[in-house]
Protein backbone atom coordinates (compact mmCIF):
# COMPACT_ATOMS: atom_id res chain seq x y z
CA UNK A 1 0.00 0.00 0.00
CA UNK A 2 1.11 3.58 -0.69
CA UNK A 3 0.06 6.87 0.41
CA UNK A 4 -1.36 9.35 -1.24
CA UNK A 5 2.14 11.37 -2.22
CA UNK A 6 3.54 7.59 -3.30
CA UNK A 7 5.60 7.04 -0.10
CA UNK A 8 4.91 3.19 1.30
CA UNK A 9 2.14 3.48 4.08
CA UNK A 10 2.99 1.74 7.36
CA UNK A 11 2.29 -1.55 7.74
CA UNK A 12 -0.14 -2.72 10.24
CA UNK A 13 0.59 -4.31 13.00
CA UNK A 14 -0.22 -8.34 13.09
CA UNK A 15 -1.32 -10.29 15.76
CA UNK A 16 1.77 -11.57 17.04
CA UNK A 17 2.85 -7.88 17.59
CA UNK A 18 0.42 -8.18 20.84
CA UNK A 19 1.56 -11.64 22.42
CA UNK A 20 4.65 -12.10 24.47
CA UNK A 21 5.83 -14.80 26.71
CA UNK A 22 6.60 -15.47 29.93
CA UNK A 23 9.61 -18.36 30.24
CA UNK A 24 9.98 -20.01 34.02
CA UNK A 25 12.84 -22.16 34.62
CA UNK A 26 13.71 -23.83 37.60
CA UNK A 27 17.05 -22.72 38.25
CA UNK A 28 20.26 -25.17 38.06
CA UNK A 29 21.42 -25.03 41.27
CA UNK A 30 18.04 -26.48 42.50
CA UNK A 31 18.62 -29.48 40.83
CA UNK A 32 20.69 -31.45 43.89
CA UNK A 33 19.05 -30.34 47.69
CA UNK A 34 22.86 -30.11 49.21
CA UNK A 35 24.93 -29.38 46.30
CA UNK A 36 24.48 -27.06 43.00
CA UNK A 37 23.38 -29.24 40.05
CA UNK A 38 26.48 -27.56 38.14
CA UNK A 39 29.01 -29.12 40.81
CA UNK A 40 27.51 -32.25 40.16
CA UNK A 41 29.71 -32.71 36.96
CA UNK A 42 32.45 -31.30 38.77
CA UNK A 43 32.10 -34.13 41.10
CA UNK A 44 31.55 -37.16 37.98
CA UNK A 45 34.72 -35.47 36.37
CA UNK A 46 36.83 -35.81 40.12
CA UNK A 47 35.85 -39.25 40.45
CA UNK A 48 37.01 -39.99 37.04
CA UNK A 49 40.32 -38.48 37.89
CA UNK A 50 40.73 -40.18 40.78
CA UNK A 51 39.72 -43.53 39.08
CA UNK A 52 42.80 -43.13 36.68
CA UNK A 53 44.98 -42.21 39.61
CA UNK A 54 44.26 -45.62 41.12
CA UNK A 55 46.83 -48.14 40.04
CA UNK A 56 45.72 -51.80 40.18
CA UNK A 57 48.51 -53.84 39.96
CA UNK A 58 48.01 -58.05 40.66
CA UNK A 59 51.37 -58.67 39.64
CA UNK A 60 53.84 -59.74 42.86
CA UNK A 61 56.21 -57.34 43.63
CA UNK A 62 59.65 -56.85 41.64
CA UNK A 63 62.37 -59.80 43.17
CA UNK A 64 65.79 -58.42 43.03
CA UNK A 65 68.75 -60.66 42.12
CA UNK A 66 70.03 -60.81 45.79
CA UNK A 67 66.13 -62.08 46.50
CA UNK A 68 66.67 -65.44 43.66
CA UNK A 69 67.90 -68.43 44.74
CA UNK A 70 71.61 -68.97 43.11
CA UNK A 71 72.81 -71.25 40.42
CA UNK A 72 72.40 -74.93 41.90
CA UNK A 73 71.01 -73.89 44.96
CA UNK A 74 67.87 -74.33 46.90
CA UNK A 75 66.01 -71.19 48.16
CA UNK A 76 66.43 -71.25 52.31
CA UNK A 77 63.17 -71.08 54.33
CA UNK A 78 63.50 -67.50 54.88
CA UNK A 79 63.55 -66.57 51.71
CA UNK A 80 60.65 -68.42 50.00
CA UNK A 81 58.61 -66.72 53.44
CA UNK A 82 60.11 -63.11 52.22
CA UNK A 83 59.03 -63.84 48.90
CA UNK A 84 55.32 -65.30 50.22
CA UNK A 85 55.01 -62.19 52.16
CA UNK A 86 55.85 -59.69 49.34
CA UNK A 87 53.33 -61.31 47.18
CA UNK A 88 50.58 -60.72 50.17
CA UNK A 89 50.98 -57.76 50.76
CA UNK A 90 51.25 -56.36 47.38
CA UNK A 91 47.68 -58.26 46.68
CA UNK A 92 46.02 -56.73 49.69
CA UNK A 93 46.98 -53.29 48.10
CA UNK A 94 45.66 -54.49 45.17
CA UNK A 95 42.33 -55.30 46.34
CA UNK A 96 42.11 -52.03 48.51
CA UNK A 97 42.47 -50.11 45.42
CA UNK A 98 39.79 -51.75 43.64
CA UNK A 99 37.64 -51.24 47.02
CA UNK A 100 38.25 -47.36 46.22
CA UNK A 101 37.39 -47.89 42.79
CA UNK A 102 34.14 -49.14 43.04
CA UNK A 103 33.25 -47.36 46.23
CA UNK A 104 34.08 -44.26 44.10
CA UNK A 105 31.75 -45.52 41.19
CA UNK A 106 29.09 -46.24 43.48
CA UNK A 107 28.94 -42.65 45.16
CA UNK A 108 29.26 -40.98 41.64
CA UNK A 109 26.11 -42.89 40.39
CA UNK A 110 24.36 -42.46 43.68
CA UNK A 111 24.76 -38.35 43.32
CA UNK A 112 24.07 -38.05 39.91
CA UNK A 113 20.56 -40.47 40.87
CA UNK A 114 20.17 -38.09 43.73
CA UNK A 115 20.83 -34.95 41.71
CA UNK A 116 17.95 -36.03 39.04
CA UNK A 117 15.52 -36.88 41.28
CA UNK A 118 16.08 -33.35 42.99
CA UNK A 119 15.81 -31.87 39.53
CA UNK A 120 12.32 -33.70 38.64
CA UNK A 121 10.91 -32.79 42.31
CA UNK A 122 11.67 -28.98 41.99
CA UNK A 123 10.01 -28.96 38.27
CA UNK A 124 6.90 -30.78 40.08
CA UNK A 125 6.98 -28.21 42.87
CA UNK A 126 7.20 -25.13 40.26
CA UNK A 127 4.17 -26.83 38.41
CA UNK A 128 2.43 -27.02 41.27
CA UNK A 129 2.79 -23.18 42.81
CA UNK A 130 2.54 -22.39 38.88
CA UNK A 131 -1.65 -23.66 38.77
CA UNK A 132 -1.70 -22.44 41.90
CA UNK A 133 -0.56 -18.95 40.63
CA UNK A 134 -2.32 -18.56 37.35
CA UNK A 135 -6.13 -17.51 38.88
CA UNK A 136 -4.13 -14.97 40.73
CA UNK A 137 -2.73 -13.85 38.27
CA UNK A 138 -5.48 -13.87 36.15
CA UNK A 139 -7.36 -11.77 38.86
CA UNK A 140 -4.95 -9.23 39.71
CA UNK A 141 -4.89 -8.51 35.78
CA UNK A 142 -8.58 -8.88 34.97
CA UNK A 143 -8.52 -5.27 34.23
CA UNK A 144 -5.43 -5.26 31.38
CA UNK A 145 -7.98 -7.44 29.20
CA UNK A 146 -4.97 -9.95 28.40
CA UNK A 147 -5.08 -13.85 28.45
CA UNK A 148 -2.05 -15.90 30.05
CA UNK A 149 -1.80 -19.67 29.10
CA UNK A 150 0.59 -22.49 29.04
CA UNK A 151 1.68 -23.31 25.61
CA UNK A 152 5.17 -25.24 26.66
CA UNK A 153 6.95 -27.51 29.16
CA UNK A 154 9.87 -29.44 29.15
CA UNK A 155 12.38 -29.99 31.25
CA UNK A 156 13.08 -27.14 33.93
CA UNK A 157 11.52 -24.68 31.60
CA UNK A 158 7.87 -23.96 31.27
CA UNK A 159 6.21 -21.18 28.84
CA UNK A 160 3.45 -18.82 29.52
CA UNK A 161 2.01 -17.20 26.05
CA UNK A 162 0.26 -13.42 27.15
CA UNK A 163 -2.12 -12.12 24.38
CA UNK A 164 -2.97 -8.78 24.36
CA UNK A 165 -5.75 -6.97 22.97
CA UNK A 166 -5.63 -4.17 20.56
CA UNK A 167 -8.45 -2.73 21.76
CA UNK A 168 -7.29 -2.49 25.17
CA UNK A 169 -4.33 -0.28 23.78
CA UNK A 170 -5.46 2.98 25.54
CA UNK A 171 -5.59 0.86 28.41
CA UNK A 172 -1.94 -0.50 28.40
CA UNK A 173 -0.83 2.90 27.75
CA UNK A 174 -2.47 3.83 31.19
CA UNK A 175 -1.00 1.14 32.93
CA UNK A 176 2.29 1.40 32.10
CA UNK A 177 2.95 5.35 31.03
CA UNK A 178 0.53 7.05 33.04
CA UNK A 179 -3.27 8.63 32.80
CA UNK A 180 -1.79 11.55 31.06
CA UNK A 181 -0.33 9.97 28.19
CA UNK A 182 -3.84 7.69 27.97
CA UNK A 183 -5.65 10.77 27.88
CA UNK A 184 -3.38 12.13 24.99
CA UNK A 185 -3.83 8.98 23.00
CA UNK A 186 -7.25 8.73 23.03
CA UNK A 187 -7.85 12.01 22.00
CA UNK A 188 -5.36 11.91 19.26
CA UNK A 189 -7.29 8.58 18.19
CA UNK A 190 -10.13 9.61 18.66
CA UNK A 191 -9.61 12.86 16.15
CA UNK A 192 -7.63 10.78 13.37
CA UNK A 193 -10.81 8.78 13.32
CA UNK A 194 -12.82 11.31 12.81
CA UNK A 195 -10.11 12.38 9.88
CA UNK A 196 -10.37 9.15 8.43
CA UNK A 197 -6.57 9.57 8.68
CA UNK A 198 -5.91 5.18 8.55
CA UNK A 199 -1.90 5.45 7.96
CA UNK A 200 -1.54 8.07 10.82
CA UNK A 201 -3.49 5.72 13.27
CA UNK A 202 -1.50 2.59 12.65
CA UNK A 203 1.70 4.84 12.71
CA UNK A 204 0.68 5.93 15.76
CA UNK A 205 -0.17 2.48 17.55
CA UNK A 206 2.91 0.78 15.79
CA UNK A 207 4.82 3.92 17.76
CA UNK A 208 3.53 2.77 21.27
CA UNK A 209 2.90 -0.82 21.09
CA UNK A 210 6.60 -1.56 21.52
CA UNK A 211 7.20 0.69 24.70
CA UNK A 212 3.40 -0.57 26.52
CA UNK A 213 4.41 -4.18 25.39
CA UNK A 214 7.39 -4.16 27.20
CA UNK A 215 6.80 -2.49 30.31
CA UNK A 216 3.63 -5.03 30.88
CA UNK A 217 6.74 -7.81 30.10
CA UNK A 218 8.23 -6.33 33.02
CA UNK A 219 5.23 -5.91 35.19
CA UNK A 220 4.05 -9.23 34.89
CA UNK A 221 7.14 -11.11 34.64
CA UNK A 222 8.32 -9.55 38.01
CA UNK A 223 3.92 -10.27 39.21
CA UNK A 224 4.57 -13.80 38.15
CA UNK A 225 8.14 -14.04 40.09
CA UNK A 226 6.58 -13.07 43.39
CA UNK A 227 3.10 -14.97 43.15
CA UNK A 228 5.07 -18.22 42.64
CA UNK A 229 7.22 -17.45 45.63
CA UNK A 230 4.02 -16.58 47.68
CA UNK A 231 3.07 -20.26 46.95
CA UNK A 232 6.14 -22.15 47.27
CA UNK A 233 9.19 -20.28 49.30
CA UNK A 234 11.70 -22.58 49.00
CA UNK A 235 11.07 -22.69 44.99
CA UNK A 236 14.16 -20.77 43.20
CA UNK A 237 13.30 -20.03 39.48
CA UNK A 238 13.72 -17.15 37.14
CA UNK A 239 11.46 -15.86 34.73
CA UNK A 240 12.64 -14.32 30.88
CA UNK A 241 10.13 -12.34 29.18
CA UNK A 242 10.50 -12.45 25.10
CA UNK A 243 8.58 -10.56 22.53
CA UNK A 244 7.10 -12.94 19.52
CA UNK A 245 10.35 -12.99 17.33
CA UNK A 246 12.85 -13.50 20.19
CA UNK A 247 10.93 -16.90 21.39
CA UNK A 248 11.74 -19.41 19.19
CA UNK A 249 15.59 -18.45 19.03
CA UNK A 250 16.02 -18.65 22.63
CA UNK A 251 14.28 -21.82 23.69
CA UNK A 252 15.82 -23.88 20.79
CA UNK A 253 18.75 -22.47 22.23
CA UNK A 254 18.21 -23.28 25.41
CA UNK A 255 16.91 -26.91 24.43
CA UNK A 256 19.88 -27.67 22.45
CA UNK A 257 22.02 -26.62 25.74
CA UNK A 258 20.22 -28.84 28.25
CA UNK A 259 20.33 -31.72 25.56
CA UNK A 260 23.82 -31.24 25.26
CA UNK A 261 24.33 -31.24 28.96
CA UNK A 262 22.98 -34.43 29.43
């Protein structure tokens, strides 16, 4: 479309220029109850270290010449007992090592087992203070006219689609920049209608959309943050609010991440 004077008219804006989400994810750290999920691989990587450290050795101990019986002779009673007692000892080393081996093993599988079940428990908990939170949330923004639903979870991350409404836009501008500047925009609205003036309307709306959208990211985001600790104290997650276009980058992103950390 072009205007009158032949200069491209401004687009108008679609209906993904209204929706944002909301992205919860139960934090790393959360993942083991005594020790951060992170250190976790610290603590698989240690063991493996001190695996390889561990020499197992079955093999008797070296016998110096002075230890061998000479040419033509018969080893004497003391030595074949020195030699017997060498070869003990050097087995009972052997078989401690091995002990610390597998005990090592054992404790690495047992925290990384401990870690995931953490992990799965806290993503339970934050579902559960999550359906707890949505009515409120719902209520305490009853007057935005915008819907909040769950379109997403996997993993520790869980996403909350908000859809805005464009004729609420005097509304958000309220809300987020003041009376004042609602008053303004309604009037100046409210006159371009009456000028039939299409392209300066949608120039104007493109022009305020962005700065309303993201300052009810903000408000809700940080709303959402502190209804979910209301419900669950002990629950440690973090919320990222993304406009339409940023979405899909940053959860395959993050998807690929926590695949690759696996």
């Amino acid at each position: 479309m072009t205007t009158a004077n032949g200069s491209a008219a401004p687009a108008a804006l679609g209906s993904n220029a209204y929706s944002f989400y909301l992205n919860i994810v139960v934090l790393e750290h959360m993942a083991s109850p005594s020790t951060p999920a992170a250190s976790s691989l610290d603590h698989v990587d240690e063991a493996h270290e001190e695996e390889e450290e561990v020499s197992i050795n079955l093999a008797p101990a070296a016998i110096t010449a002075d230890s061998l019986p000479q040419k033509h002779k018969t080893p004497s009673s003391e030595q074949k007992r020195g030699l017997l007692s060498l070869s003990v000892s050097d087995l009972d080393k052997s078989l401690h090592n091995i002990g610390r081996a597998v005990s090592q093993t054992s404790s690495t599988f047992r925290n990384k087992g401990a870690a995931f079940v953490a992990s799965k428990t806290m993503v339970n908990r934050a579902l559960t203070a999550l359906a707890k939170s949505l009515p409120d949330l719902a209520y305490e923004s009853e007057d935005l006219e915008l819907t909040i639903d769950k379109r997403f979870h996997q993993g520790r991350v869980i996403v909350l689609q908000v859809d805005l409404k464009a004729t609420a836009m005097p509304r958000y501008v309220e809300e987020i920049l003041g009376e004042d500047a609602a008053d303004n925009y309604r009037s100046a609205m409210h006159t371009l209608t009456l000028l039939k003036a299409a392209e300066t309307m949608t120039c104007l709306e493109n022009e305020m959309l962005p700065k309303v959208r993201q300052g009810l990211m903000n408000k809700l985001k940080d709303t959402l943050l502190k209804t979910l600790k209301a419900k669950d104290e002990l629950l440690e997650v973090d919320c990222i609010a993304l406009e339409e276009a940023e979405e899909a980058r940053w959860l395959f992103t993050y998807m690929e991440f926590q695949e690759q950390m696996k």
